[in-house]
N, C-alpha and C. Protein backbone atom coordinates (compact mmCIF):
# COMPACT_ATOMS: atom_id res chain seq x y z
N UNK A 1 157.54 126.49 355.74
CA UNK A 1 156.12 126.61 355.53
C UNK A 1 155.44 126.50 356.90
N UNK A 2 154.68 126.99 356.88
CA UNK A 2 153.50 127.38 358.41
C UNK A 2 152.15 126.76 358.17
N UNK A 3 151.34 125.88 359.19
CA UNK A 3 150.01 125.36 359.05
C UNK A 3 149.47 126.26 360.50
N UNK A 4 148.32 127.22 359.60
CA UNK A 4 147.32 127.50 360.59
C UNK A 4 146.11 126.69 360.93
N UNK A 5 146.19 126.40 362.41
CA UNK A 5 144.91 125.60 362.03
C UNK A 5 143.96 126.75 362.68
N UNK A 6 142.90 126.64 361.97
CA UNK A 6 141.63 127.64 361.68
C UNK A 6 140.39 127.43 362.86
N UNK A 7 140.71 126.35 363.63
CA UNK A 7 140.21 125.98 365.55
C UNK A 7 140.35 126.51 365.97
N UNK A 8 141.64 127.11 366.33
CA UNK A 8 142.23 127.34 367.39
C UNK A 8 142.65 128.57 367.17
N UNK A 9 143.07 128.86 365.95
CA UNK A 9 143.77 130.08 365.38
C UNK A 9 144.92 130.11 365.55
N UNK A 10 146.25 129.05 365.67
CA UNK A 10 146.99 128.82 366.32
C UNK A 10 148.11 128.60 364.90
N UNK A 11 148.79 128.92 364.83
CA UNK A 11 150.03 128.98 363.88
C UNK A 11 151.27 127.96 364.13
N UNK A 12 151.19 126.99 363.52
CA UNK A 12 152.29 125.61 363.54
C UNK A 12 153.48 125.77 362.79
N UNK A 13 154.91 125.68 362.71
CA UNK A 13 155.62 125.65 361.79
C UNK A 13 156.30 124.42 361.33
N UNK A 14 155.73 124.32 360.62
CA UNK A 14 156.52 122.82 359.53
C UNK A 14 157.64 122.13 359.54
N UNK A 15 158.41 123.30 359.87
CA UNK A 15 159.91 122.72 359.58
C UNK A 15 160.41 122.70 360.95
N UNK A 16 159.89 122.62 362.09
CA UNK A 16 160.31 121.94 363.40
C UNK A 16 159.20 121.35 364.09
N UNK A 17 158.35 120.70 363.13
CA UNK A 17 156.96 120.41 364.51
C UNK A 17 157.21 119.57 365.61
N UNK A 18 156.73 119.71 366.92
CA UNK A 18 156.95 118.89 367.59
C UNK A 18 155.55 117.76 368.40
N UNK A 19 155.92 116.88 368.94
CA UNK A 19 154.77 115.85 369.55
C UNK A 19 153.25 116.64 370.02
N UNK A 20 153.70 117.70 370.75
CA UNK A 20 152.72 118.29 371.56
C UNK A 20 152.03 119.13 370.23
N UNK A 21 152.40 119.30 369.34
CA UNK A 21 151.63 120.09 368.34
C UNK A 21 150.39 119.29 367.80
N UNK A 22 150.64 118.08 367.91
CA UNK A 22 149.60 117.13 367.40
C UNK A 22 148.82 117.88 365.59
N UNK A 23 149.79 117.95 365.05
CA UNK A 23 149.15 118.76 363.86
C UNK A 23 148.61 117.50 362.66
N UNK A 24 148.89 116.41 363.28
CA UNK A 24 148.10 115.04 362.08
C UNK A 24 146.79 114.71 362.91
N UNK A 25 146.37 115.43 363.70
CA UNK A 25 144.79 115.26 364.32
C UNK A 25 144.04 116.76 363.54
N UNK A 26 144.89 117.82 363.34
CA UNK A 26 144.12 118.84 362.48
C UNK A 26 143.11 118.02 361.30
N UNK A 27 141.84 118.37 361.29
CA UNK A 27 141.17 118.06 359.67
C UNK A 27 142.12 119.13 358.66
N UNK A 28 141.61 118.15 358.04
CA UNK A 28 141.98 118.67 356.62
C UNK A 28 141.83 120.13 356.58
N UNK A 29 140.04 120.28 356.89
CA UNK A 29 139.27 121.13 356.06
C UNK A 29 139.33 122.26 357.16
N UNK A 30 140.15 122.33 358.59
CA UNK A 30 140.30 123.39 358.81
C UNK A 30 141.94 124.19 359.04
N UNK A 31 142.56 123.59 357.88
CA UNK A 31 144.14 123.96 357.85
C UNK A 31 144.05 125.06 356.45
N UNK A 32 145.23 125.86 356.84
CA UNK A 32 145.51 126.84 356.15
C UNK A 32 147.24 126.89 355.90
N UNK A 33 147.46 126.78 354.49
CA UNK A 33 148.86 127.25 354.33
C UNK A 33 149.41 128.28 354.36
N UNK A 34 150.68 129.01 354.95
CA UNK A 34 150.93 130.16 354.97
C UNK A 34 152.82 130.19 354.31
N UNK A 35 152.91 130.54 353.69
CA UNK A 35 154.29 130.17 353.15
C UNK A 35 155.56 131.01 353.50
N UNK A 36 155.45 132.23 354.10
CA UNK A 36 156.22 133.16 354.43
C UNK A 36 155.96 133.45 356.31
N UNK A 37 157.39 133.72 356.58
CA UNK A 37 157.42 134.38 358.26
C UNK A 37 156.85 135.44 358.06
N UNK A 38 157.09 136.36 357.18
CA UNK A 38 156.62 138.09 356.85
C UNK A 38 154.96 137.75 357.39
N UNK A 39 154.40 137.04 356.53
CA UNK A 39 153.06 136.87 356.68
C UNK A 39 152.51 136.09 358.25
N UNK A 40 153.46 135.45 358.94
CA UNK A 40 153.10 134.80 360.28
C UNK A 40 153.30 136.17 361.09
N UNK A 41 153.94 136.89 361.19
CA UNK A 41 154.47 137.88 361.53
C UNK A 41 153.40 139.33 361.68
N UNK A 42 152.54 139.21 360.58
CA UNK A 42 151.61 140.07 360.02
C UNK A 42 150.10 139.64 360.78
N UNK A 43 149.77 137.90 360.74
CA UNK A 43 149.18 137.78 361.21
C UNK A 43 148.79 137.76 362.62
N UNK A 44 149.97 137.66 363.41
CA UNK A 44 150.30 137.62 365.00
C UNK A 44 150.01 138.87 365.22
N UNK A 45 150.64 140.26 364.38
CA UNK A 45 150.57 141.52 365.19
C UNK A 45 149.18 142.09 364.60
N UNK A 46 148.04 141.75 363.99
CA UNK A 46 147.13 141.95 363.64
C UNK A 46 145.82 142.02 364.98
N UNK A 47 145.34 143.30 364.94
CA UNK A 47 144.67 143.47 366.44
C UNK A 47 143.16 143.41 366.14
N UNK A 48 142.96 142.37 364.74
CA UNK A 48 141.59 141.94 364.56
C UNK A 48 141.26 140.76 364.59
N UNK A 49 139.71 140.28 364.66
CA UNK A 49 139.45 138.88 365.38
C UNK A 49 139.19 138.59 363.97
N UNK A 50 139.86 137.25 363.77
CA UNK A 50 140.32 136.12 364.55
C UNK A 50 141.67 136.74 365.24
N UNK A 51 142.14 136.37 366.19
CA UNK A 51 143.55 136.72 366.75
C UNK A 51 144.48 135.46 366.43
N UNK A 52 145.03 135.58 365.50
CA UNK A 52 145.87 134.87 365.40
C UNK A 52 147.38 134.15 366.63
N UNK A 53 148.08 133.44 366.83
CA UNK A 53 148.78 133.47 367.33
C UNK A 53 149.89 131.92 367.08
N UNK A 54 151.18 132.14 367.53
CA UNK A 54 152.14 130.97 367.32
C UNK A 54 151.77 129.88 368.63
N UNK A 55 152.04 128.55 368.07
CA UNK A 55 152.14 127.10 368.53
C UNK A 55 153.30 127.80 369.72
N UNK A 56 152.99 127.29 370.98
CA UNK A 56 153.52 127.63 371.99
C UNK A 56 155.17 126.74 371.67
N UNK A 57 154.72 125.32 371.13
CA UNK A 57 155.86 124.55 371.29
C UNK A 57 156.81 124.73 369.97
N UNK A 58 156.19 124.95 369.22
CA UNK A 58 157.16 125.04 367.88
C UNK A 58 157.32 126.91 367.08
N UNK A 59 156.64 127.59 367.77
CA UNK A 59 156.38 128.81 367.58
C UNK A 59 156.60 129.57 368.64
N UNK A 60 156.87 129.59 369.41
CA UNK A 60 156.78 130.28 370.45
C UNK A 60 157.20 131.77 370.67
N UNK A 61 157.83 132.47 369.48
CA UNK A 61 158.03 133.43 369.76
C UNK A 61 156.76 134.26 369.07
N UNK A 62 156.00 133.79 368.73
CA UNK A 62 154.72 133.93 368.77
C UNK A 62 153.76 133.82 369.68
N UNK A 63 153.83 133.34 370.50
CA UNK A 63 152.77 132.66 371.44
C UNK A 63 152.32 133.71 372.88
N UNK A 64 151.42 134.15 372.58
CA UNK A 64 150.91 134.58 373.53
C UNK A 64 149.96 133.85 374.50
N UNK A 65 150.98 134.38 375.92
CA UNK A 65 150.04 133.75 376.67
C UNK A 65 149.15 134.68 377.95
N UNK A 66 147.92 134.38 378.20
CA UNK A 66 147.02 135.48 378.94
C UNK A 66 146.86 134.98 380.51
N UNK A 67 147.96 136.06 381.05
CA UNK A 67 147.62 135.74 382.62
C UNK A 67 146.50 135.80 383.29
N UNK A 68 145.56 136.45 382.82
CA UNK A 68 144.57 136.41 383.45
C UNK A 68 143.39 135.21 383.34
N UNK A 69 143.91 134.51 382.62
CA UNK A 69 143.34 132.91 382.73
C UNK A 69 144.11 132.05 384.03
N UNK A 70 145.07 132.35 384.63
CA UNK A 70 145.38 131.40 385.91
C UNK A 70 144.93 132.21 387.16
N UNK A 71 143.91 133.02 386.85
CA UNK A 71 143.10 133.64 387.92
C UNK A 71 141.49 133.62 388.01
């Protein structure tokens, strides 16, 4: 199972979370369940806003990251 939190737009996976995910500081009221990879998968390659994307630490083959922020 997958928790999006709906902040960040950031895609957590359940069944390996790790420290840096800090996913017990998410509210409640802005988490989203997602129950399938098909559907994490769908939401990552989706080229409409919100932009979804994977937890760098527990997702990462999701995770995009934008070089042009260390410039």
């Amino acid at each position: 199972m997958y928790l999006v939190d709906l902040r960040t737009n950031t895609i957590h996976d359940l069944g390996c979370p790790r420290y840096e995910c800090h996913i017990q500081k998410i509210p409640k009221d802005q988490t989203k369940k997602v129950y399938t990879l098909e559907t994490v998968k769908r939401m990552c390659d989706m080229n409409t806003q919100p932009r979804y994307q994977g937890c760098q630490w527990c997702l990462p083959e999701f995770y995009l990251f934008d070089m042009s922020k260390i410039y």
